[in-house]
N, C-alpha and C. Protein backbone atom coordinates (compact mmCIF):
# COMPACT_ATOMS: atom_id res chain seq x y z
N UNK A 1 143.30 140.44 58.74
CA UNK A 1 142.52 141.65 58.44
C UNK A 1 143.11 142.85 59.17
N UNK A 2 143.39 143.85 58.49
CA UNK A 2 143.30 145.53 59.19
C UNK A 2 142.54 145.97 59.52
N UNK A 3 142.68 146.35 60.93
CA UNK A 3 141.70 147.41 60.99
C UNK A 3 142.06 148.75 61.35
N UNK A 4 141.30 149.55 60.44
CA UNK A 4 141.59 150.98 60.73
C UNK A 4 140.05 151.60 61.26
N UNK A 5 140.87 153.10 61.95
CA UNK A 5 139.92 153.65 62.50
C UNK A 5 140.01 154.64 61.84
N UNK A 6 138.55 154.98 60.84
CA UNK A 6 138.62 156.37 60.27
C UNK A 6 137.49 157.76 60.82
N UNK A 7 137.61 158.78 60.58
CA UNK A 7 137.11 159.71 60.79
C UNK A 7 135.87 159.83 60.25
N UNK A 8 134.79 159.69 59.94
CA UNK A 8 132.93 159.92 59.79
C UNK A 8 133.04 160.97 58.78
N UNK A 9 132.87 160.34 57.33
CA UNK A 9 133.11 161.30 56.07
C UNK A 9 132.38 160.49 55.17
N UNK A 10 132.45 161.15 53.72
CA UNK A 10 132.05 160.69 52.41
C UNK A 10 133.10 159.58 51.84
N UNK A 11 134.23 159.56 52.70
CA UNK A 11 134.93 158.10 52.09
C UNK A 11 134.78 156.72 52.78
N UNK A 12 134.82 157.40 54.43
CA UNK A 12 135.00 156.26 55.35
C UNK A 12 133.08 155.55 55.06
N UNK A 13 132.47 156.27 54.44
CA UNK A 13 130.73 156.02 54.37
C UNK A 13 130.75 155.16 53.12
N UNK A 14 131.37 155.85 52.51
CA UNK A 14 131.56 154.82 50.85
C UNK A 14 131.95 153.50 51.24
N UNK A 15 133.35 153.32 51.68
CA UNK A 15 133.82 152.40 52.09
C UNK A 15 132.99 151.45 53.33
N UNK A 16 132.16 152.03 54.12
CA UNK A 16 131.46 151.56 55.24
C UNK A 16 130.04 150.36 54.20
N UNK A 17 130.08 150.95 53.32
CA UNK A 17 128.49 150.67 52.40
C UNK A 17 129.38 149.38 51.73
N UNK A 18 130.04 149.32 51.32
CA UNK A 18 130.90 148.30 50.52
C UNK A 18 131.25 146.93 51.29
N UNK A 19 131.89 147.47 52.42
CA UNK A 19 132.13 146.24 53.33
C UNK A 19 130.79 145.95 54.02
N UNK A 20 129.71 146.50 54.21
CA UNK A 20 128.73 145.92 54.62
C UNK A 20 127.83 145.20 53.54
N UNK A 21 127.47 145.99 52.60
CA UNK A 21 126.78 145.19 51.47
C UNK A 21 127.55 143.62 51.04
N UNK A 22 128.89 143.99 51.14
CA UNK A 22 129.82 142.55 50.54
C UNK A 22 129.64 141.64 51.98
N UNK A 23 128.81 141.83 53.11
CA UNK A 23 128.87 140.56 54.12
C UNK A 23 129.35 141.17 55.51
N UNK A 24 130.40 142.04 55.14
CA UNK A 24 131.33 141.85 56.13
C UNK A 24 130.36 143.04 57.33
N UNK A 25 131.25 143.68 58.69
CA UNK A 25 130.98 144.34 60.05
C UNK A 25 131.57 145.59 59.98
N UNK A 26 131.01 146.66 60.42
CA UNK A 26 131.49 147.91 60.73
C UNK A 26 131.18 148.43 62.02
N UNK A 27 132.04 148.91 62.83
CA UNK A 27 131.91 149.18 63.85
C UNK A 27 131.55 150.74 64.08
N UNK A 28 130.41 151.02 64.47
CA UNK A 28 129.89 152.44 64.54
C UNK A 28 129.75 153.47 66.08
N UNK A 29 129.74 154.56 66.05
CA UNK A 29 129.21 155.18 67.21
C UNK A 29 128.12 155.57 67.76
N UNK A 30 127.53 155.40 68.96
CA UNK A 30 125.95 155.76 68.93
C UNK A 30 125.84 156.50 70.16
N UNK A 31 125.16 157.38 70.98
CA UNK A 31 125.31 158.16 72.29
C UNK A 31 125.86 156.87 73.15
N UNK A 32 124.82 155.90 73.43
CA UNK A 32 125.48 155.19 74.41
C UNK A 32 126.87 154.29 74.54
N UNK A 33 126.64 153.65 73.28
CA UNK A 33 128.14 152.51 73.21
C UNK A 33 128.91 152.79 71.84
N UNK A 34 129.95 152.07 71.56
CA UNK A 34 129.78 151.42 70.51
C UNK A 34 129.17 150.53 69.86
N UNK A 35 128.98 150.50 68.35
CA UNK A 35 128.27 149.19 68.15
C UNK A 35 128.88 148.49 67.19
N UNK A 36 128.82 146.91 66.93
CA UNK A 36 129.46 146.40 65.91
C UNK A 36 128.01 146.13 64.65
N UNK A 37 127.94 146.53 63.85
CA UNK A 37 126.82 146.24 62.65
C UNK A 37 127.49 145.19 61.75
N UNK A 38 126.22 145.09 61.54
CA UNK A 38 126.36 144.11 60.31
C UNK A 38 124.77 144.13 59.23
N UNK A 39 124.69 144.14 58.20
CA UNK A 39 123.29 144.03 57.54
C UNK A 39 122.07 142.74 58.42
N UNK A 40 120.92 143.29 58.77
CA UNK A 40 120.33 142.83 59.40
C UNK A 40 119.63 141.95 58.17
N UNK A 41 119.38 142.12 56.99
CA UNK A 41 119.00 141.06 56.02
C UNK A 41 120.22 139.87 55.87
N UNK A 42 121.23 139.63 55.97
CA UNK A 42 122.51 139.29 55.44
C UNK A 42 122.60 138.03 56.72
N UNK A 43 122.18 137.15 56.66
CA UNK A 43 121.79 136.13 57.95
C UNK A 43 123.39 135.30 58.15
N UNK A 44 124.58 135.07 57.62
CA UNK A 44 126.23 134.83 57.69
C UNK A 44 126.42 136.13 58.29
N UNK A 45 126.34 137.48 57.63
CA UNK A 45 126.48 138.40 58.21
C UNK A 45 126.49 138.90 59.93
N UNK A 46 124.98 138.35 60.21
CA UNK A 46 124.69 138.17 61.25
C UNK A 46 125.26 137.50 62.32
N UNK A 47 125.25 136.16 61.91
CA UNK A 47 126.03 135.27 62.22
C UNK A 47 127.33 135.42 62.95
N UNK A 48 128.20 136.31 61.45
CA UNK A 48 129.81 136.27 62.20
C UNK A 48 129.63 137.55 63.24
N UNK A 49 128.57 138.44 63.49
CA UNK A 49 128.96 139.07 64.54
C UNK A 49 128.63 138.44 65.97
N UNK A 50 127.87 137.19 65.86
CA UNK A 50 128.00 136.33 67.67
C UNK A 50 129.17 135.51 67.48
N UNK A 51 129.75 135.37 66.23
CA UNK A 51 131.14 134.61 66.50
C UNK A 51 132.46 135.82 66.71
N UNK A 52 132.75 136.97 66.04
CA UNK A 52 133.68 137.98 66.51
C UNK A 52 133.64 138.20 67.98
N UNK A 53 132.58 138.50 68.43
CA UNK A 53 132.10 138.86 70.18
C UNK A 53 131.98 137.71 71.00
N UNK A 54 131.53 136.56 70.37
CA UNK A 54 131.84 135.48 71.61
C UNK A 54 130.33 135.11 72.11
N UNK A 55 129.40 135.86 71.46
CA UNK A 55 128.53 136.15 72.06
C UNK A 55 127.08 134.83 72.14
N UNK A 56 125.94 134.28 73.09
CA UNK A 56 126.01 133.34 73.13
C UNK A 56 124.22 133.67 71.99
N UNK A 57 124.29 132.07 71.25
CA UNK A 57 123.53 132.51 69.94
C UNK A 57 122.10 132.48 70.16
N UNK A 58 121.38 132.93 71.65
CA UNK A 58 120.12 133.15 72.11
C UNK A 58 119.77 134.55 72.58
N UNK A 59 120.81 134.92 72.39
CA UNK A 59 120.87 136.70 72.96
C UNK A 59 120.34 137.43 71.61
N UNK A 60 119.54 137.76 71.42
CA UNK A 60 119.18 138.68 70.68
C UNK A 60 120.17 139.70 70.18
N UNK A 61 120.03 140.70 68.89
CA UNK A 61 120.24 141.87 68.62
C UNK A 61 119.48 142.53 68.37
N UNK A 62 119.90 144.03 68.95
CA UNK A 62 119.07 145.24 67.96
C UNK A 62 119.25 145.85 66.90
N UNK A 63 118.62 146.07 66.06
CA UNK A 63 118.52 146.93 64.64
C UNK A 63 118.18 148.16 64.51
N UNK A 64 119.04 148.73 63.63
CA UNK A 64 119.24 150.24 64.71
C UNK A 64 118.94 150.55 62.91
N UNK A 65 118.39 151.75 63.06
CA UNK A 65 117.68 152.83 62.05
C UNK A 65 117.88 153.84 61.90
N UNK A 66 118.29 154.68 61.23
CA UNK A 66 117.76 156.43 60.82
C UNK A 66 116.70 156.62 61.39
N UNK A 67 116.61 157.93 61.76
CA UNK A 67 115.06 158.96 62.10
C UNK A 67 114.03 158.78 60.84
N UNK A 68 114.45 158.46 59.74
CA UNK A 68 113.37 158.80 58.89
C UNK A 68 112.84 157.49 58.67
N UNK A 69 113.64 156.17 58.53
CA UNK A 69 113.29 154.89 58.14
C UNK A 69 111.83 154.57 58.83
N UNK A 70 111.28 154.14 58.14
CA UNK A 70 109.71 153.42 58.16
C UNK A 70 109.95 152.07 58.82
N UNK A 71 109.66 152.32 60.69
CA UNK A 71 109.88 151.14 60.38
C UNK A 71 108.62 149.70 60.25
N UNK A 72 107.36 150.73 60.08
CA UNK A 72 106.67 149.23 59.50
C UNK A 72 107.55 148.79 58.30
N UNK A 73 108.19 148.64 57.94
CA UNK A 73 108.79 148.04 57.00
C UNK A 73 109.59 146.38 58.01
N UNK A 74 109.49 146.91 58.95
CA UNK A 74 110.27 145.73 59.83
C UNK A 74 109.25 145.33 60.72
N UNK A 75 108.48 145.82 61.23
CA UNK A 75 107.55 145.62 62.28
C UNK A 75 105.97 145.52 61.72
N UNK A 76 105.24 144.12 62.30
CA UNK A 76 103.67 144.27 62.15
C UNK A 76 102.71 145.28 63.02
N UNK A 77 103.08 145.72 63.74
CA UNK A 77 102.43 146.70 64.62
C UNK A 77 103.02 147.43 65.66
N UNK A 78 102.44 149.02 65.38
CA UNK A 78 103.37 149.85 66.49
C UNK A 78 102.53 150.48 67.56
N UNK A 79 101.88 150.01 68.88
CA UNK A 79 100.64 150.87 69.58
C UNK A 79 100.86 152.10 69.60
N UNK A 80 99.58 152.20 70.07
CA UNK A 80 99.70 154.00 70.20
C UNK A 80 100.92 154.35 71.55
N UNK A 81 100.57 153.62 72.77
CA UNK A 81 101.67 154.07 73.51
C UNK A 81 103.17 154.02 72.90
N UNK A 82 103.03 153.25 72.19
CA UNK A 82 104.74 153.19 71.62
C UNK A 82 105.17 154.33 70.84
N UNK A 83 104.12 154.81 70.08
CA UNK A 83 104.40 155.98 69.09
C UNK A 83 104.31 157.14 69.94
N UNK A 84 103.54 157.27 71.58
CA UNK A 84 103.79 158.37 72.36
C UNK A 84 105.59 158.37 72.78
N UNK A 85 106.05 157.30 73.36
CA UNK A 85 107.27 157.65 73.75
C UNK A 85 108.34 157.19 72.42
N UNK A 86 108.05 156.86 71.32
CA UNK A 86 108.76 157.34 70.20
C UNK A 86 109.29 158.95 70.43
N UNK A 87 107.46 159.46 70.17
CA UNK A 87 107.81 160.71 70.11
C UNK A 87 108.77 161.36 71.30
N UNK A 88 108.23 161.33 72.58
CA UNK A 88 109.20 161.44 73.62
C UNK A 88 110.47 161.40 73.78
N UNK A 89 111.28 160.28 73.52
CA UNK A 89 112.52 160.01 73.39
C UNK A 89 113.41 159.75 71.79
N UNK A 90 113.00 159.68 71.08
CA UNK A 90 113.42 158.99 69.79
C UNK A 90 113.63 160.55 69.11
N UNK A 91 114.89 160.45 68.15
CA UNK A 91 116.05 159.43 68.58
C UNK A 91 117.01 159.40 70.00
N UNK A 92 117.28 158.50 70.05
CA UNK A 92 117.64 158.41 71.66
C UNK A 92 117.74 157.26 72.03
N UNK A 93 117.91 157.18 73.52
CA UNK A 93 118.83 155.80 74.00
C UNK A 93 117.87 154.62 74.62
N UNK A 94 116.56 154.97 73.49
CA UNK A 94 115.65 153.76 73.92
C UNK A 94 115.11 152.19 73.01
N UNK A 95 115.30 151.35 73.06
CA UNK A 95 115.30 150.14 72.00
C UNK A 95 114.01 149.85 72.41
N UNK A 96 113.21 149.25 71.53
CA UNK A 96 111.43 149.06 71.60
C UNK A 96 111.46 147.86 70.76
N UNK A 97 110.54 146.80 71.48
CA UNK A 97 110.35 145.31 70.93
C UNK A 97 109.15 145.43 70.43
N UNK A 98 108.88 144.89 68.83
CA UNK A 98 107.66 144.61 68.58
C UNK A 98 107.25 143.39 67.99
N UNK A 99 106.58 142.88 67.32
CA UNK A 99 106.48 141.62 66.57
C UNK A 99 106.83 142.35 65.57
N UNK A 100 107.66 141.09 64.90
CA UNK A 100 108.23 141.24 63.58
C UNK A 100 107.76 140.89 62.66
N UNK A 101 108.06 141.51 61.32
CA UNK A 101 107.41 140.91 60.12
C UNK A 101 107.89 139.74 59.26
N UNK A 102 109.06 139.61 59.87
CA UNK A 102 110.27 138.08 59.39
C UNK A 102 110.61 138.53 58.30
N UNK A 103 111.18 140.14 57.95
CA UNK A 103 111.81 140.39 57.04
C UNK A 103 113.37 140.57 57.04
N UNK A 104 113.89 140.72 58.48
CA UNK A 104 115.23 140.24 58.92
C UNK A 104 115.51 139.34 59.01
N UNK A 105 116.60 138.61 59.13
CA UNK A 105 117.66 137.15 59.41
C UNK A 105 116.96 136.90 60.65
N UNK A 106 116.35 135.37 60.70
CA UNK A 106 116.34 134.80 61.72
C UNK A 106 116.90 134.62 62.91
N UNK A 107 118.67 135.08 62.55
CA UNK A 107 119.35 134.95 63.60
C UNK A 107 119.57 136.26 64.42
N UNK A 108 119.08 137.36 63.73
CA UNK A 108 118.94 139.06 64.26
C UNK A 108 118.08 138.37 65.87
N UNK A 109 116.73 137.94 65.71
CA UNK A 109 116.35 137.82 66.94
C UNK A 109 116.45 136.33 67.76
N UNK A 110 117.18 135.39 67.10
CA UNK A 110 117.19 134.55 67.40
C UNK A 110 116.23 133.20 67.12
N UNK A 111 115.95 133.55 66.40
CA UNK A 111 114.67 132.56 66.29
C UNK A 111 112.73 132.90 66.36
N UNK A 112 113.11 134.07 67.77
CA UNK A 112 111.74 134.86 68.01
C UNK A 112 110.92 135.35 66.88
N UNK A 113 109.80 135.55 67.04
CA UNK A 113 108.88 136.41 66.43
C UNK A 113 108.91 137.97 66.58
N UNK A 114 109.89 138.21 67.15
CA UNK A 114 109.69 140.07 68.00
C UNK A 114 111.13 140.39 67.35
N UNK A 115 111.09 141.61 67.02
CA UNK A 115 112.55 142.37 66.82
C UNK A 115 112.72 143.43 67.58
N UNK A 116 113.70 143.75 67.96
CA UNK A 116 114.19 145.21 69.03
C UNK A 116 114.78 146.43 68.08
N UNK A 117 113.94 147.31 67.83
CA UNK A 117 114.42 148.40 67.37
C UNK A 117 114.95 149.79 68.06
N UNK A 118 115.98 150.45 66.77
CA UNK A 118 116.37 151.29 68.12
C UNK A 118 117.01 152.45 67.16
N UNK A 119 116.56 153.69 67.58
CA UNK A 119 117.22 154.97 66.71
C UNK A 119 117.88 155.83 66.87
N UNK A 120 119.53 155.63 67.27
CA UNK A 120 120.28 156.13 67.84
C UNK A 120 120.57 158.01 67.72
N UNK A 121 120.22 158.71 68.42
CA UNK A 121 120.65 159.87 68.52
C UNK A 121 122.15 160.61 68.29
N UNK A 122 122.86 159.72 68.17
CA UNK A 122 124.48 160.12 67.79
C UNK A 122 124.35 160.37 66.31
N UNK A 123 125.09 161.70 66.40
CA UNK A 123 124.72 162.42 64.37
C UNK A 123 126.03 160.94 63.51
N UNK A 124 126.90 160.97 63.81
CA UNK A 124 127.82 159.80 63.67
C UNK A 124 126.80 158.79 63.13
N UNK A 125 126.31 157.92 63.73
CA UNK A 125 125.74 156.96 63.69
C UNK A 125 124.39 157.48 62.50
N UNK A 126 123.91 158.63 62.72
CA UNK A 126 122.84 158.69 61.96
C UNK A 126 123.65 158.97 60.38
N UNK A 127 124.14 159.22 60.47
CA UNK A 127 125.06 159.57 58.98
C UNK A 127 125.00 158.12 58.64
N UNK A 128 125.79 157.03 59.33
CA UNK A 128 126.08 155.76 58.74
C UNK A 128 124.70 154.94 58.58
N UNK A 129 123.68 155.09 59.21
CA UNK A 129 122.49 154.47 58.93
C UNK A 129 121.84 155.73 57.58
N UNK A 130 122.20 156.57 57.31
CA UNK A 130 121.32 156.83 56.39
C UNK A 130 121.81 157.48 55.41
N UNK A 131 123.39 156.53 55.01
CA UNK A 131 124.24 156.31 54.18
C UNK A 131 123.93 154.91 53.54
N UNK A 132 123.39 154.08 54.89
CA UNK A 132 122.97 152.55 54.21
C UNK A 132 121.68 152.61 53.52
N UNK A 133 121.20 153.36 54.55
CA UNK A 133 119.08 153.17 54.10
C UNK A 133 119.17 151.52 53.99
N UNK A 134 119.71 151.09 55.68
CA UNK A 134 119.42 149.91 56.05
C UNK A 134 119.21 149.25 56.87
N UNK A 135 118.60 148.58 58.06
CA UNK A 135 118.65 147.74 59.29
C UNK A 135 119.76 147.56 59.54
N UNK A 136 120.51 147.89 60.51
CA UNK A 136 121.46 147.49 61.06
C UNK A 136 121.80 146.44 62.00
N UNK A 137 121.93 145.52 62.41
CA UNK A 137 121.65 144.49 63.66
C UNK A 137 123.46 144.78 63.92
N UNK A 138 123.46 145.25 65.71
CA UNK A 138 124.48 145.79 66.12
C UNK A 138 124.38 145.11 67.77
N UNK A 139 124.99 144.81 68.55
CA UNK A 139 125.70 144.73 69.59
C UNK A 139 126.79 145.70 70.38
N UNK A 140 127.25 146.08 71.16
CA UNK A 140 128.05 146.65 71.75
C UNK A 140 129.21 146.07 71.07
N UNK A 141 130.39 146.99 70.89
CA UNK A 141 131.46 146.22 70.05
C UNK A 141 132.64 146.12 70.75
N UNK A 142 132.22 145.09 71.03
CA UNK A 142 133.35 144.26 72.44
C UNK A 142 133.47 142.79 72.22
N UNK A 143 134.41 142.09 72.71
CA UNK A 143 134.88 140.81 73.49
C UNK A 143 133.30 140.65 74.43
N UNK A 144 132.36 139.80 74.64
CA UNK A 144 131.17 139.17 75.09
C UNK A 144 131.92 139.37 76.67
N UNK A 145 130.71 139.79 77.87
CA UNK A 145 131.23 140.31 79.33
C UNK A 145 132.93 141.03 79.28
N UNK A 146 133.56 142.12 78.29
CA UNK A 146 134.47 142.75 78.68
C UNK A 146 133.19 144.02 78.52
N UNK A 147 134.44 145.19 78.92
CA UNK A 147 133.84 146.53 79.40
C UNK A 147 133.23 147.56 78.22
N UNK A 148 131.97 147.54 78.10
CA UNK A 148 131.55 148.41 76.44
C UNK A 148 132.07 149.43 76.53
N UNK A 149 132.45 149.63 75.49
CA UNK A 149 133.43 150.43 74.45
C UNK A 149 132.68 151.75 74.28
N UNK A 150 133.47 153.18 74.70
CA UNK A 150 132.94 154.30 74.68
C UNK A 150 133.66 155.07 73.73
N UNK A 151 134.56 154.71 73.18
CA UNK A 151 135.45 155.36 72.25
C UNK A 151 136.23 154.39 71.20
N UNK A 152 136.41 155.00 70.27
CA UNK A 152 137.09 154.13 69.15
C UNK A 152 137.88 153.13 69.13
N UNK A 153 139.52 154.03 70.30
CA UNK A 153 140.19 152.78 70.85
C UNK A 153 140.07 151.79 71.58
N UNK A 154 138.82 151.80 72.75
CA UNK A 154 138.40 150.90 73.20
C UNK A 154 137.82 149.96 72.17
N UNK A 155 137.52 150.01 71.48
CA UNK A 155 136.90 148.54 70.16
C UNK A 155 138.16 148.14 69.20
N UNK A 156 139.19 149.06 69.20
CA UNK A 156 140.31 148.72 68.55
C UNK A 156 140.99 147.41 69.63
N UNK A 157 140.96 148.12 70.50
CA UNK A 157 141.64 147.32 72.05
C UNK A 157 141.17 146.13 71.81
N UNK A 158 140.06 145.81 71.52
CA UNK A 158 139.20 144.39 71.81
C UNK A 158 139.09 143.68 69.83
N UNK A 159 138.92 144.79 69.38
CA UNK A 159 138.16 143.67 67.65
C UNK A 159 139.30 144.43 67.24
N UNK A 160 140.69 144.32 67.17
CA UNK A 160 141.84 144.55 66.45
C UNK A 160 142.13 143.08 65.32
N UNK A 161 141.33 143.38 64.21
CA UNK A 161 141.93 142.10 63.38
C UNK A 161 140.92 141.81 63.09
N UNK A 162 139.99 141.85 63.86
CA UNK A 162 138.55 141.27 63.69
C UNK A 162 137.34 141.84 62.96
N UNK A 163 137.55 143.12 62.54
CA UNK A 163 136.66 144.21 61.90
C UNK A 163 137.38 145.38 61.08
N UNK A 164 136.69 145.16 60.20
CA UNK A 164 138.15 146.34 58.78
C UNK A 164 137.76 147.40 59.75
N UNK A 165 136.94 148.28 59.75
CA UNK A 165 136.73 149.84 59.84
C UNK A 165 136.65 149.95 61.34
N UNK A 166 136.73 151.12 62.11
CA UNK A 166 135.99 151.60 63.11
C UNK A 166 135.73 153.07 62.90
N UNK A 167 134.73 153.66 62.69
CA UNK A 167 134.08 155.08 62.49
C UNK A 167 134.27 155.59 63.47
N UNK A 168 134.80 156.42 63.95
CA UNK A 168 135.50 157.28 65.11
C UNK A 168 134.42 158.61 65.53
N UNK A 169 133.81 158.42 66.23
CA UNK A 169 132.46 159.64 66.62
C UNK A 169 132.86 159.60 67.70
N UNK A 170 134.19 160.19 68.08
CA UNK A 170 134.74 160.47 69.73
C UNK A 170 134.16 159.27 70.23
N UNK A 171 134.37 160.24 71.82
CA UNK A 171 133.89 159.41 73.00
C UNK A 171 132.26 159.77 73.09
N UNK A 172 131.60 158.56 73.45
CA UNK A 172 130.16 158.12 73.36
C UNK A 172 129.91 158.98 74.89
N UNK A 173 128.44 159.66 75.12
CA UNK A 173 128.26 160.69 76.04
C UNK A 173 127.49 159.53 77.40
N UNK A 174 126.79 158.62 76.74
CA UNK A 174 125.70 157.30 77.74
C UNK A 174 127.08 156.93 78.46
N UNK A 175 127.81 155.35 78.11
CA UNK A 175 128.15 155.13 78.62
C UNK A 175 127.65 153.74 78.57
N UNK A 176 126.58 153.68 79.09
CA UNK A 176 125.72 152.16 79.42
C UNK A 176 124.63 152.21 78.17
N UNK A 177 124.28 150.44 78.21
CA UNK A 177 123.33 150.20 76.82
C UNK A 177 122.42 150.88 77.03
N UNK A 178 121.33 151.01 75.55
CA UNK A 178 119.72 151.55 76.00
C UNK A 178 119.12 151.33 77.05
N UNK A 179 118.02 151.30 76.80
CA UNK A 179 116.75 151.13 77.60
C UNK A 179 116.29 150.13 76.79
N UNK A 180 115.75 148.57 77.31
CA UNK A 180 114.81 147.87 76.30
C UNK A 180 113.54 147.54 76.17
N UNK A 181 112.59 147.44 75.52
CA UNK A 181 111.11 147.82 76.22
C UNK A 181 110.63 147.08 75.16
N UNK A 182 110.10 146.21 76.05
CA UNK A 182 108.78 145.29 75.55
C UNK A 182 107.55 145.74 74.50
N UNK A 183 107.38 146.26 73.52
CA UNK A 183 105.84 146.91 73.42
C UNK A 183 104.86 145.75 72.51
N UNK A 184 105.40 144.32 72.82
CA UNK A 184 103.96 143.59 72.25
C UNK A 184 102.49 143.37 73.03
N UNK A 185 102.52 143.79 74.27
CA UNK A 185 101.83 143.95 74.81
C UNK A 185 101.07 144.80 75.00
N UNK A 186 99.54 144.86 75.94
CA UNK A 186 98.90 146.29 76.47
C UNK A 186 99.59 147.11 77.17
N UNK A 187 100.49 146.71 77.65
CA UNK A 187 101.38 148.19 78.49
C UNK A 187 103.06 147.89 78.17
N UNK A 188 103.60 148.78 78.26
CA UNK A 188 104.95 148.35 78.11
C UNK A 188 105.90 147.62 78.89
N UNK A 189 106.64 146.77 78.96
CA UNK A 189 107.81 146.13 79.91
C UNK A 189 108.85 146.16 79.91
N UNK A 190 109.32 146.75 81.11
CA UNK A 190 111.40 147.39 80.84
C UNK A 190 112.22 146.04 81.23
N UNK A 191 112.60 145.39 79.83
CA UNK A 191 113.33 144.44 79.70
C UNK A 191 114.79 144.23 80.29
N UNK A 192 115.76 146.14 79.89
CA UNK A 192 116.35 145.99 80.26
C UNK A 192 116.49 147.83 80.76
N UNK A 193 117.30 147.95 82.12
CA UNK A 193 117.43 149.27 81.88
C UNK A 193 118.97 149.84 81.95
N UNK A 194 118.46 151.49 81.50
CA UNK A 194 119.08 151.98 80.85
C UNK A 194 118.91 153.55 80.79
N UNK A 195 119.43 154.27 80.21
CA UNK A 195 119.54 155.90 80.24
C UNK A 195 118.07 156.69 80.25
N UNK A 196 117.04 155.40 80.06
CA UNK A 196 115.61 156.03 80.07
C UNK A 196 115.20 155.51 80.78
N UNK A 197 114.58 156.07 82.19
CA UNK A 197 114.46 155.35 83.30
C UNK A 197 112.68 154.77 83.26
N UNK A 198 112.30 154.15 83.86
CA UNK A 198 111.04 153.37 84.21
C UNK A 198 110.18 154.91 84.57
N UNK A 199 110.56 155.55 85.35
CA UNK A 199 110.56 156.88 85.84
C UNK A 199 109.58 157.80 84.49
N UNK A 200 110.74 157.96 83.66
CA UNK A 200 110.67 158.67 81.96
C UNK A 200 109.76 158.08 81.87
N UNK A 201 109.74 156.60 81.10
CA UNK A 201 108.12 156.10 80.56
C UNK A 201 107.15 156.15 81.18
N UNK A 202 107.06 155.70 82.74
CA UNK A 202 105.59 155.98 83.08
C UNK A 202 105.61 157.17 82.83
């Protein structure tokens, strides 16, 4: 396989919609990392992105959205605190767990009942999600424990062969993954952190 790195347009988007609908991974830009996508309905799909990365098959992914996507469409319930720091941070570098409606691939969360959503603030990235008008289930797009990828060539460096496209949205401004936050519960829980500090949410 080739991979090329193209520039964030009406061809590299055409072409981005094609290789994802047909199965295959596109590697996108988002403020914090890179990410490797794949259709979050598309459960092989899914699949070959913990086998490209190495990655081990209990680790969850997140599914990353457009600003406008609904996502009760993916989720049974969103609390009110969740829809306060929606509003707060979103779009932005925060991922939010809710129970799921089991309309994604089993293997998106692993097996769980909860999915991690997340609505990346990079215009890059929002172009390619709402070019799909689709769930994305994405990872950092790297080799599993090498260094996440802040720029194009860094994912070339690592998934050379391994992924047709890489969408080139410069260098990423984060740096480090989201923020991950629990919200099936009465209060929220910082799963993992990240550019939105414990600080921000309370």
């Amino acid at each position: 396989m080739q991979t090329r790195i193209l520039p964030i347009d009406e061809n590299s988007l055409k072409l981005s919609e094609k290789i994802i609908l047909n199965g295959g991974t596109v590697a996108f830009p988002t403020e914090t990392v890179y990410g490797l996508g794949a259709n979050a309905f598309d459960g092989l799909a899914v699949k070959n992105v913990f086998k490209i990365k190495g990655r081990p098959n209990d680790n969850p992914l997140i599914v990353h959205v457009h600003k406008d996507y609904d996502i009760l469409n993916l989720v049974s319930y969103v609390p009110e605190y969740a829809k306060s720091l929606a509003k707060a941070f979103l779009p932005g570098p925060l991922t939010m767990v809710y129970k799921s409606k089991g309309v994604v691939s089993s293997a998106v969360s692993c097996g769980l009942d909860t999915i991690a959503v997340r609505i990346p603030s990079h215009d890059g990235a929002q172009k390619f999600l709402k070019y799909l008008n689709l769930p994305i289930a994405a990872p950092s797009a790297n080799i599993s424990k090498h260094v996440s990828p802040v720029t194009a060539e860094h994912v070339y460096s690592d998934l050379d062969g391994k992924v047709e496209v890489i969408l080139d949205g410069g260098k990423c401004s984060g740096g480090i993954e989201s923020t991950v936050l629990d919200c099936t519960g009465e209060i929220p829980v910082v799963l993992r952190s990240g550019l939105i500090t414990r600080d921000m949410i309370a």
